[in-house]
Protein backbone atom coordinates (compact mmCIF):
# COMPACT_ATOMS: atom_id res chain seq x y z
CA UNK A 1 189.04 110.94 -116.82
CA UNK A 2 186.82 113.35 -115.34
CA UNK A 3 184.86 113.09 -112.58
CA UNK A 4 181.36 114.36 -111.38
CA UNK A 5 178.99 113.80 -108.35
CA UNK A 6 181.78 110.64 -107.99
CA UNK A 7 180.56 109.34 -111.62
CA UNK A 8 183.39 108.90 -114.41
CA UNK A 9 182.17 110.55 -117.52
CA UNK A 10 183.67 112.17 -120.53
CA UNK A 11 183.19 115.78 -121.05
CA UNK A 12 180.09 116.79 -122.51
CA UNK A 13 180.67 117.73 -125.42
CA UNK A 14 182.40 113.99 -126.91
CA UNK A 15 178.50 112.70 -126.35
CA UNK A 16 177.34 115.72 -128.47
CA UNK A 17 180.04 115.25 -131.08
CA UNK A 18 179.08 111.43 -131.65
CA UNK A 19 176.17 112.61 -132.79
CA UNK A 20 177.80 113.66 -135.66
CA UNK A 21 178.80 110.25 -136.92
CA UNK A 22 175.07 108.51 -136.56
CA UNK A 23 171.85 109.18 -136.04
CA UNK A 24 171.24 106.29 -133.61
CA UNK A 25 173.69 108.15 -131.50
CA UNK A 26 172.75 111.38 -131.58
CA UNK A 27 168.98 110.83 -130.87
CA UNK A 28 169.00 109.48 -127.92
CA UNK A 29 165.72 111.12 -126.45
CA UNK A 30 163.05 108.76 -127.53
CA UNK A 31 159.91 108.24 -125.98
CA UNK A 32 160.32 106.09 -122.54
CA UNK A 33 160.25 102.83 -122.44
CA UNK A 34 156.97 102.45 -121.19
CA UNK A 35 155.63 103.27 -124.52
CA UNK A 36 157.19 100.37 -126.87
CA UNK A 37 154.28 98.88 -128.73
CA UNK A 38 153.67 102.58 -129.87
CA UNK A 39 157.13 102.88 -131.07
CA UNK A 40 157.52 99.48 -132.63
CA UNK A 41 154.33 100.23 -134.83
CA UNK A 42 155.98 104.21 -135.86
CA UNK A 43 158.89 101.84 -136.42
CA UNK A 44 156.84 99.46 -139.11
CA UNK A 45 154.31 101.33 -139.88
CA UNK A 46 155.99 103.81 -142.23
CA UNK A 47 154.40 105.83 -144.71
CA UNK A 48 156.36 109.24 -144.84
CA UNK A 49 160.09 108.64 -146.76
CA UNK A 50 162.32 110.20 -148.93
CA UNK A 51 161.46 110.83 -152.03
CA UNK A 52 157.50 111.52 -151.04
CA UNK A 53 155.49 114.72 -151.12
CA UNK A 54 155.71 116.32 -147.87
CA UNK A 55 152.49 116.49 -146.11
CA UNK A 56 150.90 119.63 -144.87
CA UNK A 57 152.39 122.24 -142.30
CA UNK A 58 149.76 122.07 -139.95
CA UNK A 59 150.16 123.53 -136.26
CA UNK A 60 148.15 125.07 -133.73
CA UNK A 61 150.03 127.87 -133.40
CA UNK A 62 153.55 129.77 -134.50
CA UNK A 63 155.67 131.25 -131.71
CA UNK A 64 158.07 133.09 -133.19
CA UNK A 65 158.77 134.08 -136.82
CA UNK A 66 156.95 134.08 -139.75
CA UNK A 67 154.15 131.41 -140.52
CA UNK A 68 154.73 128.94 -142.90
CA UNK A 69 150.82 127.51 -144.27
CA UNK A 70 152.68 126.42 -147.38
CA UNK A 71 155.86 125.27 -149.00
CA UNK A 72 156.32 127.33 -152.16
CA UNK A 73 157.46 125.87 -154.96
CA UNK A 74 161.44 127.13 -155.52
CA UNK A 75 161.82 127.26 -151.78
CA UNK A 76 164.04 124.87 -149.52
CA UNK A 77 162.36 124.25 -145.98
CA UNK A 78 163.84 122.67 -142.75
CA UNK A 79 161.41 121.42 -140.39
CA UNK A 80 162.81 120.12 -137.60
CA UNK A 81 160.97 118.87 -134.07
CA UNK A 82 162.42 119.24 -130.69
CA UNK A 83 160.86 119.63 -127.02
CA UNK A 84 162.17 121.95 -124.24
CA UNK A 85 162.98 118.34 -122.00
CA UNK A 86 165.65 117.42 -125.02
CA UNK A 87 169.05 117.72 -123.99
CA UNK A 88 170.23 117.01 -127.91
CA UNK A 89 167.91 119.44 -129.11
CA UNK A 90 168.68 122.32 -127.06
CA UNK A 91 172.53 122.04 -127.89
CA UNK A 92 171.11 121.58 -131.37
CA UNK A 93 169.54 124.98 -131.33
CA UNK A 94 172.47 127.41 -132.01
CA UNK A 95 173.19 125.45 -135.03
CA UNK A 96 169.98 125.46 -136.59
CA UNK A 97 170.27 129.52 -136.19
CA UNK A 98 173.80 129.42 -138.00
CA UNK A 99 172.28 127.40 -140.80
CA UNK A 100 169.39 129.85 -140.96
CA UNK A 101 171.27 132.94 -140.88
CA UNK A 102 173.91 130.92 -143.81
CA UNK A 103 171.39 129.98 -145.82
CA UNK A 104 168.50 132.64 -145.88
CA UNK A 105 169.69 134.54 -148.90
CA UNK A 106 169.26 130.72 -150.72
CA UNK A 107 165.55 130.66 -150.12
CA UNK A 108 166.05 128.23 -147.25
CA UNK A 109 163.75 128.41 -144.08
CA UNK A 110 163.92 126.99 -140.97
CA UNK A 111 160.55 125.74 -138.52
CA UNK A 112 161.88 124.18 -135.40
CA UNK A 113 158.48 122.45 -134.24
CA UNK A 114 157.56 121.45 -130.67
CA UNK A 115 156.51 118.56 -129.92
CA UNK A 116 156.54 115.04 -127.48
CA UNK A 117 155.92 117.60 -124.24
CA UNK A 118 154.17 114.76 -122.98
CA UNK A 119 156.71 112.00 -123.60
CA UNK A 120 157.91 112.32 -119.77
CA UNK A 121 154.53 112.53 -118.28
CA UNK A 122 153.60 116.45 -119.04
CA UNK A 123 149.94 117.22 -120.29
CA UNK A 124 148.95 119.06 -123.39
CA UNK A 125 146.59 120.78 -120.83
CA UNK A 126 145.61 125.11 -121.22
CA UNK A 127 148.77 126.10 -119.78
CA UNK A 128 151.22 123.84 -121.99
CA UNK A 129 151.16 126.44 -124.88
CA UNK A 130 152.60 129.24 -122.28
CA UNK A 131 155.02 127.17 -120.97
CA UNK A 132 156.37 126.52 -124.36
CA UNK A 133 156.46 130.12 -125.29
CA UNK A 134 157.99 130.89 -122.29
CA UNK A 135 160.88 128.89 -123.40
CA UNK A 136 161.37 129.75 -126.55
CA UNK A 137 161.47 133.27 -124.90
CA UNK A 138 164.28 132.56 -122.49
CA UNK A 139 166.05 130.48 -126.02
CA UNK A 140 165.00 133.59 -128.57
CA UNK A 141 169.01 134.05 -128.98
CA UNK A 142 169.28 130.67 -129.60
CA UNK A 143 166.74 130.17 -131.51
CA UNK A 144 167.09 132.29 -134.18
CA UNK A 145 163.98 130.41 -136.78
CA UNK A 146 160.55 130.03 -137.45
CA UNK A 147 159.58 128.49 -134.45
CA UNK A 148 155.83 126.19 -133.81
CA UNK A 149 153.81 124.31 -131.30
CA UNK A 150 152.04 120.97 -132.49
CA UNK A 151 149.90 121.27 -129.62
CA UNK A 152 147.45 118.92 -128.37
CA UNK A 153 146.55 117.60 -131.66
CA UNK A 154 149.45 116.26 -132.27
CA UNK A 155 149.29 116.63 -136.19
CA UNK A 156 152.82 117.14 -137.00
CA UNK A 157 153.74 114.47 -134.40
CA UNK A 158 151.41 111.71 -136.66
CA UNK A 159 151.65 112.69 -140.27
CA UNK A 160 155.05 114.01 -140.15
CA UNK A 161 157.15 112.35 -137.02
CA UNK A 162 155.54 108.77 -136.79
CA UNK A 163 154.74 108.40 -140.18
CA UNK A 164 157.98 108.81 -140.84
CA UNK A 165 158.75 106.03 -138.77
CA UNK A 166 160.90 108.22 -136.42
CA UNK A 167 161.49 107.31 -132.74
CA UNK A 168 163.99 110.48 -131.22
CA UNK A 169 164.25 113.78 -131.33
CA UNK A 170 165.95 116.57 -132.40
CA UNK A 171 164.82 114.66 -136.00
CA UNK A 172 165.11 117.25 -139.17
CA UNK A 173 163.44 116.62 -142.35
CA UNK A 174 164.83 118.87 -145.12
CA UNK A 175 161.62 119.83 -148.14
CA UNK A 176 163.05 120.43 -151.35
CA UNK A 177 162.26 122.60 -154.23
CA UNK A 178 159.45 120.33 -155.52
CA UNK A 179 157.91 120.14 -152.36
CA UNK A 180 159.04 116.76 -151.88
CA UNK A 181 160.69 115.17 -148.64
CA UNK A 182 164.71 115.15 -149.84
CA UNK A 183 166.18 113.80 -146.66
CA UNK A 184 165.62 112.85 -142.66
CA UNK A 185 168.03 112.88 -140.29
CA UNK A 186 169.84 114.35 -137.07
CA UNK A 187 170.12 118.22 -137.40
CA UNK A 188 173.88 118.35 -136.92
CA UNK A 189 174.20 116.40 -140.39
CA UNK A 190 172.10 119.17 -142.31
CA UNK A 191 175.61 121.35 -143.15
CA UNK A 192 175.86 117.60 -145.65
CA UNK A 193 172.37 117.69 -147.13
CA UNK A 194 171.76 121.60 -147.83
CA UNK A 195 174.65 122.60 -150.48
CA UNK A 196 173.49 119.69 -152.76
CA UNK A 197 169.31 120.15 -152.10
CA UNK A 198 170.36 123.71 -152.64
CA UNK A 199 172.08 123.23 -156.49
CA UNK A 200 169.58 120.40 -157.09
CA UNK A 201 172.27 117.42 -157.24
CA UNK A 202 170.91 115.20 -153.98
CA UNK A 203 169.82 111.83 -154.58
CA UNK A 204 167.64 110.34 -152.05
CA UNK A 205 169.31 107.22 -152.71
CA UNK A 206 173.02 107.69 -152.70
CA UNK A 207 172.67 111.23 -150.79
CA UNK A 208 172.35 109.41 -147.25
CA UNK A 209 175.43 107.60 -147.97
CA UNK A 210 177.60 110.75 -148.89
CA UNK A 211 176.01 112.35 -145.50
CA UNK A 212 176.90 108.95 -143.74
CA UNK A 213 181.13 109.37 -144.77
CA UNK A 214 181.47 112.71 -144.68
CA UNK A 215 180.10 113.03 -140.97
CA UNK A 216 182.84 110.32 -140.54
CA UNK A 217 185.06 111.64 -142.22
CA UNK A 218 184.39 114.70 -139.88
CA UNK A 219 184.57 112.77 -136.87
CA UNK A 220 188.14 111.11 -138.13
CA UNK A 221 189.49 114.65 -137.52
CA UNK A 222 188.37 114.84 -133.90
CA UNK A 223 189.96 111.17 -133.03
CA UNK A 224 193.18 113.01 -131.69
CA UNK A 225 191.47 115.11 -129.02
CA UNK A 226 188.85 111.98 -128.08
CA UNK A 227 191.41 109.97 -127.64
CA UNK A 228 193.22 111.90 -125.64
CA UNK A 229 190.38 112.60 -123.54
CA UNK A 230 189.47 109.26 -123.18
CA UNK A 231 193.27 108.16 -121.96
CA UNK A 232 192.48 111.25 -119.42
CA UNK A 233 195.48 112.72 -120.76
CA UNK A 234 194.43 116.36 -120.60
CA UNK A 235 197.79 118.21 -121.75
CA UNK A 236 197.75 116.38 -124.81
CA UNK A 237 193.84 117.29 -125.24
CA UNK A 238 194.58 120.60 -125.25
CA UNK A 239 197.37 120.66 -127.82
CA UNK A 240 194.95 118.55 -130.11
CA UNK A 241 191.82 121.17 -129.57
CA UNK A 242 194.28 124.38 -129.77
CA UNK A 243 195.60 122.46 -133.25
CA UNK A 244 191.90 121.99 -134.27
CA UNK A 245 191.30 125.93 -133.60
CA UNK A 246 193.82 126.91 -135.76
CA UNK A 247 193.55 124.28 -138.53
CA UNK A 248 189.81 123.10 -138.34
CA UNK A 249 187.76 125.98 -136.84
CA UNK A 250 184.40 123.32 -138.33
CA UNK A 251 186.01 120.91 -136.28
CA UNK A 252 186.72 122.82 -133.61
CA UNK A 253 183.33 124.31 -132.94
CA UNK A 254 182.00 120.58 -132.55
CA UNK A 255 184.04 120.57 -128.94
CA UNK A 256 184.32 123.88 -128.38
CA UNK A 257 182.44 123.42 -125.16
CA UNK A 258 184.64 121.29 -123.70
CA UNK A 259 187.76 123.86 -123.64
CA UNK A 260 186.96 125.33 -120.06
CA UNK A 261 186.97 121.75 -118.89
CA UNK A 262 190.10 120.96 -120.82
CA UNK A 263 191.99 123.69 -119.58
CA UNK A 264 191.22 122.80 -116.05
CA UNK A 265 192.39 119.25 -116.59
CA UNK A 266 195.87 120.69 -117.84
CA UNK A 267 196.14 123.09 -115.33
CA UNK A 268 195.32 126.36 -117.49
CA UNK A 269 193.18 128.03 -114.39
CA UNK A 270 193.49 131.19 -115.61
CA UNK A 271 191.92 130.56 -118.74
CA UNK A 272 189.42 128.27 -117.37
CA UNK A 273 188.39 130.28 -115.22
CA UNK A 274 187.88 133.71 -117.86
CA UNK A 275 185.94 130.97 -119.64
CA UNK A 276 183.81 129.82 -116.79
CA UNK A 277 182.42 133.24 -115.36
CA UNK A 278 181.51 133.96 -119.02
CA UNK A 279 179.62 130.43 -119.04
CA UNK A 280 177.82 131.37 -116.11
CA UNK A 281 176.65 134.39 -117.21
CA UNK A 282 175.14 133.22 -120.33
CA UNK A 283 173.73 130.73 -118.55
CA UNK A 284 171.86 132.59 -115.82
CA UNK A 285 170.95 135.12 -118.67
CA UNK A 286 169.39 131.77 -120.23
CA UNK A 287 168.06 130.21 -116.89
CA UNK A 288 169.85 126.90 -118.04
CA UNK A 289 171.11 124.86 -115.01
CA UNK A 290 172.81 122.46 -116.34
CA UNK A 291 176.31 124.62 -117.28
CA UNK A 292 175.86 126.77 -113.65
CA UNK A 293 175.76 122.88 -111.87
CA UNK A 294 178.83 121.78 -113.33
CA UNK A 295 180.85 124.73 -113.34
CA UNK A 296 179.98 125.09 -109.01
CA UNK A 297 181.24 121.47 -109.27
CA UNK A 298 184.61 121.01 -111.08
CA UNK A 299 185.52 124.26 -108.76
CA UNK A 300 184.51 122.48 -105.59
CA UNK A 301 184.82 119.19 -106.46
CA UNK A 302 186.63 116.74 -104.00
CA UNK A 303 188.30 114.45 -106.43
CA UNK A 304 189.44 117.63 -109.11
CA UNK A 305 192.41 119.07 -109.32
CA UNK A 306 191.04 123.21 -109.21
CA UNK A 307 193.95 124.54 -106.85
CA UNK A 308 192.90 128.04 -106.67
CA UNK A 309 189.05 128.10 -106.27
CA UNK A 310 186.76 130.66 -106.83
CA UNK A 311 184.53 129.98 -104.84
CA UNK A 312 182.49 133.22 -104.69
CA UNK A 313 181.71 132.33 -108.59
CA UNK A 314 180.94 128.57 -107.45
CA UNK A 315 178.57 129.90 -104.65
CA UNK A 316 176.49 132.21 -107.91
CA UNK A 317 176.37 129.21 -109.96
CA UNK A 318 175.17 126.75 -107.73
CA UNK A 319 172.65 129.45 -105.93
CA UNK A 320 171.45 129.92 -109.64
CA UNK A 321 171.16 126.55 -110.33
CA UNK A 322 169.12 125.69 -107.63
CA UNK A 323 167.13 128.21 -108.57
CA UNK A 324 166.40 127.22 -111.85
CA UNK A 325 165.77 123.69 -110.89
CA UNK A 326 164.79 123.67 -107.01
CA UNK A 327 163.47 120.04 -107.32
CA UNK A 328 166.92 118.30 -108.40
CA UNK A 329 168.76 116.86 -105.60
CA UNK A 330 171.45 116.10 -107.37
CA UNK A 331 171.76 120.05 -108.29
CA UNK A 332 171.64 120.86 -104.80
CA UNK A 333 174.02 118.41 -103.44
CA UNK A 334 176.66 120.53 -105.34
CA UNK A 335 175.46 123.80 -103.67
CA UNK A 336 175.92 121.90 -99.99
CA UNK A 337 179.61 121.06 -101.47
CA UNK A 338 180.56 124.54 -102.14
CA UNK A 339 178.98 125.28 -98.27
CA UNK A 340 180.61 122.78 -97.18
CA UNK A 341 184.36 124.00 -98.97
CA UNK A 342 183.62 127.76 -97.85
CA UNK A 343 183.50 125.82 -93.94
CA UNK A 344 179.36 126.08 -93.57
CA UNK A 345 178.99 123.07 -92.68
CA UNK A 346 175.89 123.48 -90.83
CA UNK A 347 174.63 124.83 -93.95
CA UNK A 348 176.03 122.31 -96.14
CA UNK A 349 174.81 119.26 -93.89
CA UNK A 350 171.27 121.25 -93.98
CA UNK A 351 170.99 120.98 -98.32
CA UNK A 352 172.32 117.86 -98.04
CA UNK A 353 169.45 116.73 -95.92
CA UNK A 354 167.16 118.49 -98.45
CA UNK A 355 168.90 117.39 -101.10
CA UNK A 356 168.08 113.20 -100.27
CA UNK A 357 164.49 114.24 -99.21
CA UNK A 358 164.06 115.19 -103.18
CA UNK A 359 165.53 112.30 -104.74
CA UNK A 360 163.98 109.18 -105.81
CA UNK A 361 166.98 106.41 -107.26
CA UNK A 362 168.14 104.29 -105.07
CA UNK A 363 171.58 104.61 -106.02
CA UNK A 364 171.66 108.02 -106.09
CA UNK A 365 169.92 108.80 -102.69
CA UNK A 366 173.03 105.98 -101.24
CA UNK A 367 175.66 108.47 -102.93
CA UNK A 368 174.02 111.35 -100.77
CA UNK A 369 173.62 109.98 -97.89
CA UNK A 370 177.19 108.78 -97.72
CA UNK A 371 178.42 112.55 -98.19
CA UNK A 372 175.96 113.51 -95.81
CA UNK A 373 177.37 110.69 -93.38
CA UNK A 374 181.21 112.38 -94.53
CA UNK A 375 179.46 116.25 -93.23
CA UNK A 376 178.27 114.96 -90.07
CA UNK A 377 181.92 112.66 -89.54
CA UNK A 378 183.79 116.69 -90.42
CA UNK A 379 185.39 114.52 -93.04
């Protein structure tokens, strides 16, 4: 298994790739938990399904691409709602451009809508619409659509989202010729849905069914390399991903962000390591912490098995990361640890303090305090 910050976890990309095989899997950003009357009632309350005439297009503003007021009749449209906080949606983003860029010449386009910015306590206040743009700015390669902003009013949110009965995001709903709503579902699962909306043989009956085994039939061709990964035996996970590059490139692109991780498990440095500075340069390009954090760690990290450690690229990612998220302590406890491996330690003990001051759990502030205790002992 693989370790990080002293928590077992599975590389990233098996939690993205179950995705594939349900919908309850894959969206697993729904509102909190303090909100559960409101999703119960989306939940009952539904008046948006398959088979109905899709409601208007209405938003308060388009941030990149060309409006859509309409759907013209002939024309395929993907609308598909996402928030900058959404892990799953983010990841989802590249895909959604492929599709795009696959399907254009078919009359199919894509508007990736914002929305639920204030599911995790944000307010749809005068600055909101910047901040959003300014994301979608820093995503523009990513994000290679029609891209919207609900806004305050929340319009797509109500008479698209929740009357749909929806309770996560990234959520797509696919418009068909006849303006009518063909399918709903997780993004990833659209490659299923388009061909058939496309020649005008889906079913919104028996069409969620197909979708249903032929993402498992997908997944069935990953089990190899999960199940190596899962026994933590990362030799044979590489043979099984290196197979699924040469005889599944589909397949292949689902995990394709775990290889650098991979290869460090089965002590391929050198290729790890070609494939990490790339990572962190398309990460800083993209001000996305998350990939600069774990990169900083799986170099430094006490319990890994990185023998020859860069850490100069460890020390850039971590800075960066920090950077990009000053206010996560768990993001700078990892910049202390590459301090503290360069032989700072006064430096290392000083983020560390930092670090606890700016964290909240319980448990986690107890994990950081004990490495702290481990600085201060010269452990």
């Amino acid at each position: 298994m693989l370790k990080i910050h002293g928590r077992i976890v599975v590389a990233a990309a098996l939690v993205a790739a179950a995705g594939l095989v349900s919908t309850a899997f894959a969206q697993d950003t729904a509102a909190p938990k303090a909100e559960p009357k409101t999703k119960q009632k989306a939940e009952k309350q539904v008046s948006l399904k398959a088979g109905d005439k899709a409601p208007a297009l209405q938003v308060e503003s388009f941030i990149k691409g060309d409006p859509v007021t309409s759907f013209e009749a002939g024309k395929v449209y993907v609308v598909e709602f996402w928030a900058t906080w959404c892990g799953p949606c983010i990841r989802a983003f590249p895909h959604l451009s492929e599709l795009q860029a696959e399907y254009k010449s078919s009359g199919v386009t894509f508007v990736g809508v914002n929305m639920g910015e204030d599911w995790h306590g944000a307010k749809y206040d005068d600055d909101m619409p910047a901040k959003v743009r300014a994301f979608v700015q820093k995503k523009d390669k990513k994000m290679q659509y029609t891209v919207a902003y609900d806004g305050a009013t929340k319009f797509m949110s109500k008479n698209w989202f929740e009357a749909a009965g929806q309770g996560g995001i990234p959520c797509a709903m696919v418009v068909d010729k006849a303006g009518k709503i063909a399918w709903i579902g997780h993004p990833m699962n659209l490659d299923y849905v388009l061909p058939d909306v496309l020649a005008g043989k889906w079913d919104v009956e028996t069409g969620p069914t197909k979708v249903e085994e032929a993402s498992k039939a997908a997944f069935k061709a990953l089990e190899p390399f999960y199940g190596a990964m899962q026994g933590g035996d990362m030799k044979e996970a590489l043979a099984e991903l290196n197979k699924l590059k040469k005889e599944n490139p589909k397949a292949f692109s689902q995990v394709e962000d775990a290889e650098m991780t991979v290869l460090f498990g089965a002590g391929e440095e050198e290729k790890a390591m070609a494939i990490a500075r790339k990572t962190v340069d398309t990460a800083i390009a993209d001000e996305d912490a998350a990939p600069l954090n774990e990169i900083a760690w799986t170099i430094v990290d006490p319990e890994g098995n990185v023998k020859n450690k860069d850490l100069d690229l460890a020390l850039k990612a971590a800075n960066k990361a920090v950077e990009f998220e000053p206010k996560d302590g768990t993001i700078l406890d990892t910049l202390a640890r590459v301090y503290w491996v360069k032989g700072d330690k006064a430096k290392a003990i000083e983020l560390q303090q930092k670090a606890i001051g700016m964290t909240d759990n319980k448990r986690m502030k107890a994990q950081l305090q004990a490495t702290l205790d481990e600085y201060k002992d010269g452990k």
